[in-house]
C-alpha atoms as a PDB file:
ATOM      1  CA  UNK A   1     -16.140 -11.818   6.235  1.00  0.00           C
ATOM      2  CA  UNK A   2     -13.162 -10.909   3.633  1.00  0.00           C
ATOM      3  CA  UNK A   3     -14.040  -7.065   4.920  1.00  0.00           C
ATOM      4  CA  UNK A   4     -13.309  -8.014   8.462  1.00  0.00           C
ATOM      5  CA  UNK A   5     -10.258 -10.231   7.222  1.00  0.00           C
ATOM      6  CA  UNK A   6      -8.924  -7.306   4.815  1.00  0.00           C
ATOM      7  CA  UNK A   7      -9.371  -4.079   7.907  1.00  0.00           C
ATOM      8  CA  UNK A   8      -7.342  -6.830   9.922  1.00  0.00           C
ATOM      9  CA  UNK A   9      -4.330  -7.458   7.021  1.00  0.00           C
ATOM     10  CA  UNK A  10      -4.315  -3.640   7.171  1.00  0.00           C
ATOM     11  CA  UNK A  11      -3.707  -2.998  11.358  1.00  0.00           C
ATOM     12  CA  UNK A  12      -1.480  -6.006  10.993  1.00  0.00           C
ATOM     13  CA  UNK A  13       0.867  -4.243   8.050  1.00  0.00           C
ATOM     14  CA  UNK A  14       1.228  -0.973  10.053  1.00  0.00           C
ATOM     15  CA  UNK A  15       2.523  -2.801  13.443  1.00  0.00           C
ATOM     16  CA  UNK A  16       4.798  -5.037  11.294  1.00  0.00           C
ATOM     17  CA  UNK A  17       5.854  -2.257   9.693  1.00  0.00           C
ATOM     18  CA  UNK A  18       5.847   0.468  12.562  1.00  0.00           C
ATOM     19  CA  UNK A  19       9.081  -1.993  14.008  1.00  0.00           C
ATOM     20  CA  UNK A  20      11.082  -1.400  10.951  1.00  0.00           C
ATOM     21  CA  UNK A  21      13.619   0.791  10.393  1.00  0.00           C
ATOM     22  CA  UNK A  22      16.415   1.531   7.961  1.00  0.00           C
ATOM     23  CA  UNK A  23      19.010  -0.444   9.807  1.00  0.00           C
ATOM     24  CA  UNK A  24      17.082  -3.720   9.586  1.00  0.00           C
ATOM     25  CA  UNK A  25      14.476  -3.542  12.392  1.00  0.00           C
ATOM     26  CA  UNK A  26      13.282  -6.602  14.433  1.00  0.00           C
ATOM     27  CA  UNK A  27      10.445  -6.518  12.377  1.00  0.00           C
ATOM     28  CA  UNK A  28      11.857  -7.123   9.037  1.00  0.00           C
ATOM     29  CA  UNK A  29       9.711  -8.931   6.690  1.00  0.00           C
ATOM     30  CA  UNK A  30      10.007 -10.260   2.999  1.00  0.00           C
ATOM     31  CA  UNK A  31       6.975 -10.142   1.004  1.00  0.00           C
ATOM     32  CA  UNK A  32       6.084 -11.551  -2.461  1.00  0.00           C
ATOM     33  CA  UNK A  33       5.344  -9.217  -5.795  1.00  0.00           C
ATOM     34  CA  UNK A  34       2.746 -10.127  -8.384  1.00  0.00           C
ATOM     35  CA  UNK A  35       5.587 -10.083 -10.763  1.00  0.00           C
ATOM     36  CA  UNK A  36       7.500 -12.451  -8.895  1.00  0.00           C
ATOM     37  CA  UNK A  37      10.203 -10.194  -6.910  1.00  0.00           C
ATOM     38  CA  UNK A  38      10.278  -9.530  -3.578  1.00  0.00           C
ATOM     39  CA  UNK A  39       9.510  -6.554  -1.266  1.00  0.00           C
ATOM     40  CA  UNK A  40      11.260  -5.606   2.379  1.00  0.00           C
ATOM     41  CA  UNK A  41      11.624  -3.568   5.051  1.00  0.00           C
ATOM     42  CA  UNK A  42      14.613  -1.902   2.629  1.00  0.00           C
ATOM     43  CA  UNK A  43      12.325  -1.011   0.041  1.00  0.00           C
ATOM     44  CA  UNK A  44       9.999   1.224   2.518  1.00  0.00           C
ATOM     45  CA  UNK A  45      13.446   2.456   4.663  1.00  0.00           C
ATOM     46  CA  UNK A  46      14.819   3.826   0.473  1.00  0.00           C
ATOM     47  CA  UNK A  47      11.738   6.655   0.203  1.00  0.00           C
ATOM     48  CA  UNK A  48      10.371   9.314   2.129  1.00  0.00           C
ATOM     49  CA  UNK A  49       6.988   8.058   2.584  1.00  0.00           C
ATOM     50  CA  UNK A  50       5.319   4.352   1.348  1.00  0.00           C
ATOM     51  CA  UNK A  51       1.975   4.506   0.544  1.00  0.00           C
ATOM     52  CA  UNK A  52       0.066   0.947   0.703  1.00  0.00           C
ATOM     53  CA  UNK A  53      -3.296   0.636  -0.622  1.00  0.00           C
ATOM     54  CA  UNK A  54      -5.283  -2.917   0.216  1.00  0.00           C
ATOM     55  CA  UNK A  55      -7.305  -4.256  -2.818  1.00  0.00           C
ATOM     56  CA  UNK A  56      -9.285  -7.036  -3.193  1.00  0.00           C
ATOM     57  CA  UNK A  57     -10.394  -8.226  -6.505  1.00  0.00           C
ATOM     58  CA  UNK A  58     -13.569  -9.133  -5.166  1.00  0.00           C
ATOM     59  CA  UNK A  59     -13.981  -5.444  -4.042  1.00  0.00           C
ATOM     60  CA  UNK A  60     -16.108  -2.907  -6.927  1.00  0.00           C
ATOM     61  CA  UNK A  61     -15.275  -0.375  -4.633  1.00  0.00           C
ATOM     62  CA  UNK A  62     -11.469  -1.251  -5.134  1.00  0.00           C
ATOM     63  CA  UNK A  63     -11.872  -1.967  -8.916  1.00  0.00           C
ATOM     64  CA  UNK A  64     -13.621   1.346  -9.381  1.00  0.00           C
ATOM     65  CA  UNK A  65     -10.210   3.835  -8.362  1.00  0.00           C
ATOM     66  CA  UNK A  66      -8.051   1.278  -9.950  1.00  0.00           C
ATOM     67  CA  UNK A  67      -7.784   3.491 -12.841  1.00  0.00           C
ATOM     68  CA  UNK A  68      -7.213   6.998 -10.425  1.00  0.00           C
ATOM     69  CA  UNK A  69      -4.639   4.801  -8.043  1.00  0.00           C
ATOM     70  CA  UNK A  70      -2.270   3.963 -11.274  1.00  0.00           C
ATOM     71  CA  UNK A  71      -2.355   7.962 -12.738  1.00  0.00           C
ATOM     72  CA  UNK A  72      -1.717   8.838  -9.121  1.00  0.00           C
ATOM     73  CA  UNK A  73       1.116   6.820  -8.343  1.00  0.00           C
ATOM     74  CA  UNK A  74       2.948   7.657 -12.257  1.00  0.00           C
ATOM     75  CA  UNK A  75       2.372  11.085 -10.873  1.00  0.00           C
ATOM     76  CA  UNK A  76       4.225  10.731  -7.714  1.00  0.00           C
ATOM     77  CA  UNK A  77       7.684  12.204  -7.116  1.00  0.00           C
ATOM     78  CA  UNK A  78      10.897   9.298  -6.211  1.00  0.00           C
ATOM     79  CA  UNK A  79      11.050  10.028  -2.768  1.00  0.00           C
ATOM     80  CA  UNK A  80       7.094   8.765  -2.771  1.00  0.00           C
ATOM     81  CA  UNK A  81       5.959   5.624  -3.653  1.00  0.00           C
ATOM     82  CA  UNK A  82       2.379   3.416  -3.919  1.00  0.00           C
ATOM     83  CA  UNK A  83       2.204  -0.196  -3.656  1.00  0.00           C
ATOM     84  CA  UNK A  84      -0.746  -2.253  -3.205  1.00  0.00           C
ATOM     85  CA  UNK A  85      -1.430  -5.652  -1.559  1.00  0.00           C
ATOM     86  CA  UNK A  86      -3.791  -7.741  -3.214  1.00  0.00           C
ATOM     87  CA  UNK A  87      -5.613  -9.619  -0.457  1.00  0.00           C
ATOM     88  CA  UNK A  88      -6.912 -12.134  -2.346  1.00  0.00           C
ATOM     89  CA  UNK A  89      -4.150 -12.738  -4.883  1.00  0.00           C
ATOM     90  CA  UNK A  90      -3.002 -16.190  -3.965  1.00  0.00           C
ATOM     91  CA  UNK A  91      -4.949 -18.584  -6.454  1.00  0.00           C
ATOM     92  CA  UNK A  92      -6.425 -15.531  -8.528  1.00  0.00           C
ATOM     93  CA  UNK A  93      -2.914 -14.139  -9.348  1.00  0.00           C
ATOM     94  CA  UNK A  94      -4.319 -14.131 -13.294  1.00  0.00           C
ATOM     95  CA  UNK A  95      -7.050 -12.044 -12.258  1.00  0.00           C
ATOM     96  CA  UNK A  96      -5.310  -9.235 -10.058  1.00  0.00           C
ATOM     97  CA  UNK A  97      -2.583  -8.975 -13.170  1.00  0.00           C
ATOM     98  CA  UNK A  98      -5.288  -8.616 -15.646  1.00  0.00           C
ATOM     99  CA  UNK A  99      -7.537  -6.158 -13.333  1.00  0.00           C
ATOM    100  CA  UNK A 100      -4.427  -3.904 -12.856  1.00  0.00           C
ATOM    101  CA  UNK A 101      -3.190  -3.859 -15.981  1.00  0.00           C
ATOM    102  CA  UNK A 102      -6.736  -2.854 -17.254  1.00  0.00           C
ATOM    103  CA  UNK A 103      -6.414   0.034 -14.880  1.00  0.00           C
ATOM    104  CA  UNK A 104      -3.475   0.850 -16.241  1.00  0.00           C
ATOM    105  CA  UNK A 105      -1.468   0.077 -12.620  1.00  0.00           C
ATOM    106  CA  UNK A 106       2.627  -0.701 -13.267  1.00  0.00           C
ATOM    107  CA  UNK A 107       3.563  -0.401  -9.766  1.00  0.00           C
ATOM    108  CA  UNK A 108       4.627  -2.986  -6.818  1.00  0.00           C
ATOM    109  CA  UNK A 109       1.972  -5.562  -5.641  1.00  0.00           C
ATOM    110  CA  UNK A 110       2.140  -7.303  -2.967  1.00  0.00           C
ATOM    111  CA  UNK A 111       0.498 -11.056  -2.726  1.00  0.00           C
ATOM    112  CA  UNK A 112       2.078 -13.013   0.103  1.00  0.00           C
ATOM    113  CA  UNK A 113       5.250 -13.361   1.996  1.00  0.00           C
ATOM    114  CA  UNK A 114       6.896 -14.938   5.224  1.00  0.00           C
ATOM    115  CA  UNK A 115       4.847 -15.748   8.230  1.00  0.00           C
ATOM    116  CA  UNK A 116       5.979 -12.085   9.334  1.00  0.00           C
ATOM    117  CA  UNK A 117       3.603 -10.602   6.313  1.00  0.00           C
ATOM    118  CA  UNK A 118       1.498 -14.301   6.211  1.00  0.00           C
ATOM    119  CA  UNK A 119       0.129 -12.854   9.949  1.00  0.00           C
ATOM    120  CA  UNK A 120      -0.806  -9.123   8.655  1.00  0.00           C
ATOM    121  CA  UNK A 121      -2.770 -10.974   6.104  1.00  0.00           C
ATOM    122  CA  UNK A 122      -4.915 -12.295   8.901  1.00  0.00           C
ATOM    123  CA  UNK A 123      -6.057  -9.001  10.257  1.00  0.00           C
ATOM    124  CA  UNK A 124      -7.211  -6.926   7.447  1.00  0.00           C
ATOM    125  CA  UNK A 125     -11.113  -5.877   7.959  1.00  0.00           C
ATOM    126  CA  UNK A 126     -12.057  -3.401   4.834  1.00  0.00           C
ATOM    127  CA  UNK A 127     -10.593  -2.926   1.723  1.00  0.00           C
ATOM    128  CA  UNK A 128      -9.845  -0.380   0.091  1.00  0.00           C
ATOM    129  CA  UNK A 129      -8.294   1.076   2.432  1.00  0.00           C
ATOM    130  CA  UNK A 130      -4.517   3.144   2.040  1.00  0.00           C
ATOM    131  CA  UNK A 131      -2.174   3.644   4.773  1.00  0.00           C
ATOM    132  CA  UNK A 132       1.171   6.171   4.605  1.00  0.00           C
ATOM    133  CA  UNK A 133       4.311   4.797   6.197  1.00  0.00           C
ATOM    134  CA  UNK A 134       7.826   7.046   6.618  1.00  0.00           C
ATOM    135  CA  UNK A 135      10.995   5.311   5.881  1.00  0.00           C
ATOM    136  CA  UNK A 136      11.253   4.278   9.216  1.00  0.00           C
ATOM    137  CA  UNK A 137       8.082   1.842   8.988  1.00  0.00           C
ATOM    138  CA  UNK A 138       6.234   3.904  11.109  1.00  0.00           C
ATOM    139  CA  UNK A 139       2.438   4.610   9.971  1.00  0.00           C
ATOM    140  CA  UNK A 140       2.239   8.697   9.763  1.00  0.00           C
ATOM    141  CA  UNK A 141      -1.385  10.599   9.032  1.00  0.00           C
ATOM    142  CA  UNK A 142      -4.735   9.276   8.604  1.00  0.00           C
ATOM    143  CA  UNK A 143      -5.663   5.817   6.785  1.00  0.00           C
ATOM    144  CA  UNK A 144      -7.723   6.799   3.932  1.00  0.00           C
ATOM    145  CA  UNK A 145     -10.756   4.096   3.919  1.00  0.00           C
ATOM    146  CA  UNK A 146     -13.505   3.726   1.339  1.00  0.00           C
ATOM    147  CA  UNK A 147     -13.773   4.490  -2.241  1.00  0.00           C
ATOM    148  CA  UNK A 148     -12.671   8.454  -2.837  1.00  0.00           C
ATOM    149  CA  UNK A 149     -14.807  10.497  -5.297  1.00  0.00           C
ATOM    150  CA  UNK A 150     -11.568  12.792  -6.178  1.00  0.00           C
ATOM    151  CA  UNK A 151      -8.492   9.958  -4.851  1.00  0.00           C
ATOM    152  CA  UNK A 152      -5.657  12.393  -6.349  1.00  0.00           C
ATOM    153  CA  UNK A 153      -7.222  14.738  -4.041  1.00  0.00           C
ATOM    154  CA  UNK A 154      -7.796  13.276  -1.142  1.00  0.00           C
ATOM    155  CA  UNK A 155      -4.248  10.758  -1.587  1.00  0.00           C
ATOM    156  CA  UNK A 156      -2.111  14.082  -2.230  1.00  0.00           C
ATOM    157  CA  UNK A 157      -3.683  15.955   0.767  1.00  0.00           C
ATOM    158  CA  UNK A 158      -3.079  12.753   2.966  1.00  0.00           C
ATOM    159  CA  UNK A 159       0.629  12.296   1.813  1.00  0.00           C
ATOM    160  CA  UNK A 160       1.393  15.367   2.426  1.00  0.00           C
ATOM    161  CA  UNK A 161       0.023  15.961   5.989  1.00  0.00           C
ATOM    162  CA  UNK A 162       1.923  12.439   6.237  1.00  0.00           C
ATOM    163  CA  UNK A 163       5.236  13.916   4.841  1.00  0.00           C
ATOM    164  CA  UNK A 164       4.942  17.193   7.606  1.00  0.00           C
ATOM    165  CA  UNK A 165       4.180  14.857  10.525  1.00  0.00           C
ATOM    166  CA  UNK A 166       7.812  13.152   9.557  1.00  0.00           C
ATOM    167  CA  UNK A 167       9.715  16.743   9.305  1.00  0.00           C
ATOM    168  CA  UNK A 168       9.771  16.481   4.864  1.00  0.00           C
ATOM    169  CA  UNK A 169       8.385  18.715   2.273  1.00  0.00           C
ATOM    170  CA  UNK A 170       5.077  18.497   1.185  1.00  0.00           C
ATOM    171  CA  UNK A 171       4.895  17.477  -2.673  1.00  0.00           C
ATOM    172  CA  UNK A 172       3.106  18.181  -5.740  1.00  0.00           C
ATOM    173  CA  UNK A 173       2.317  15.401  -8.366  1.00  0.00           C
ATOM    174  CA  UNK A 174       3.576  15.529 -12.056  1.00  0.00           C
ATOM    175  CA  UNK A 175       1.915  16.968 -15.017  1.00  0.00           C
END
């Protein structure tokens, strides 16, 4: 059930966020951080590309490239960034910090929101699963779903054929 749930959160996310655009699209949502802050349609409209990976913390799967989702986004250039949306966060907000700092993860999480990001929450069917948005909301490439033996590899390759489809350069991670 939180499979079917989680695939849904995920279809919702990329049509909320496919009507975004840098100028404040009619689908501009606020959403929650782990940490407290906040997260808009502004934050994906300030990079080149947005990649979102869904988590659960009931997920081994998800748990398991915890570890190779943190190296990979410290190893991302600024006009990329990685968040992640905890599906099950709400209530086990402990938990998710504890499992991502364990991992080693410093990046943006995402735990709730409006009724605009409330509604994507509904829809999600699988985790993990990673979608690849360009500034203008819009979801570009393939979803990556499923545990990845090599995730750099298969992430990079993804983000890049992501970043051509929207006219950019491809990019190369750090060290």
């Amino acid at each position: 059930m939180k499979c079917k749930k989680t695939l849904a959160l995920l279809l919702a996310l990329a049509f909320l966020l496919a009507g975004c655009s840098a100028n404040g699209g009619a689908h501009a949502f606020t959403a929650e951080t782990l940490d407290g802050g906040s997260f808009t349609h502004e934050d994906i409209a300030a990079k080149d590309l947005t990649i979102i990976n869904f988590w659960g913390t009931f997920c081994p799967p998800c748990l398991a490239e915890m570890p190779d989702l943190a190296g990979f986004a410290k190893a991302l250039p600024d006009n990329v960034q990685l968040i992640t949306v905890c599906t099950d966060a709400l209530g086990n907000e402990g938990k998710a910090k504890a499992l991502l700092e364990l991992a080693g993860y410093e990046g943006i999480t995402l735990t709730g929101g409006d009724e605009a990001f409330g509604k994507m929450l509904e829809d999600i069917q699988a985790v993990p699963t990673t979608i690849f948005l360009d500034s203008q909301g819009n979801q570009v490439g393939d979803a990556v779903i499923g545990g990845q033996a090599d995730l750099q590899g298969a992430f990079l390759a993804a983000a890049n054929k992501a970043l051509v489809e929207s006219g950019k350069a491809e990019i190369s991670l750090a060290g």
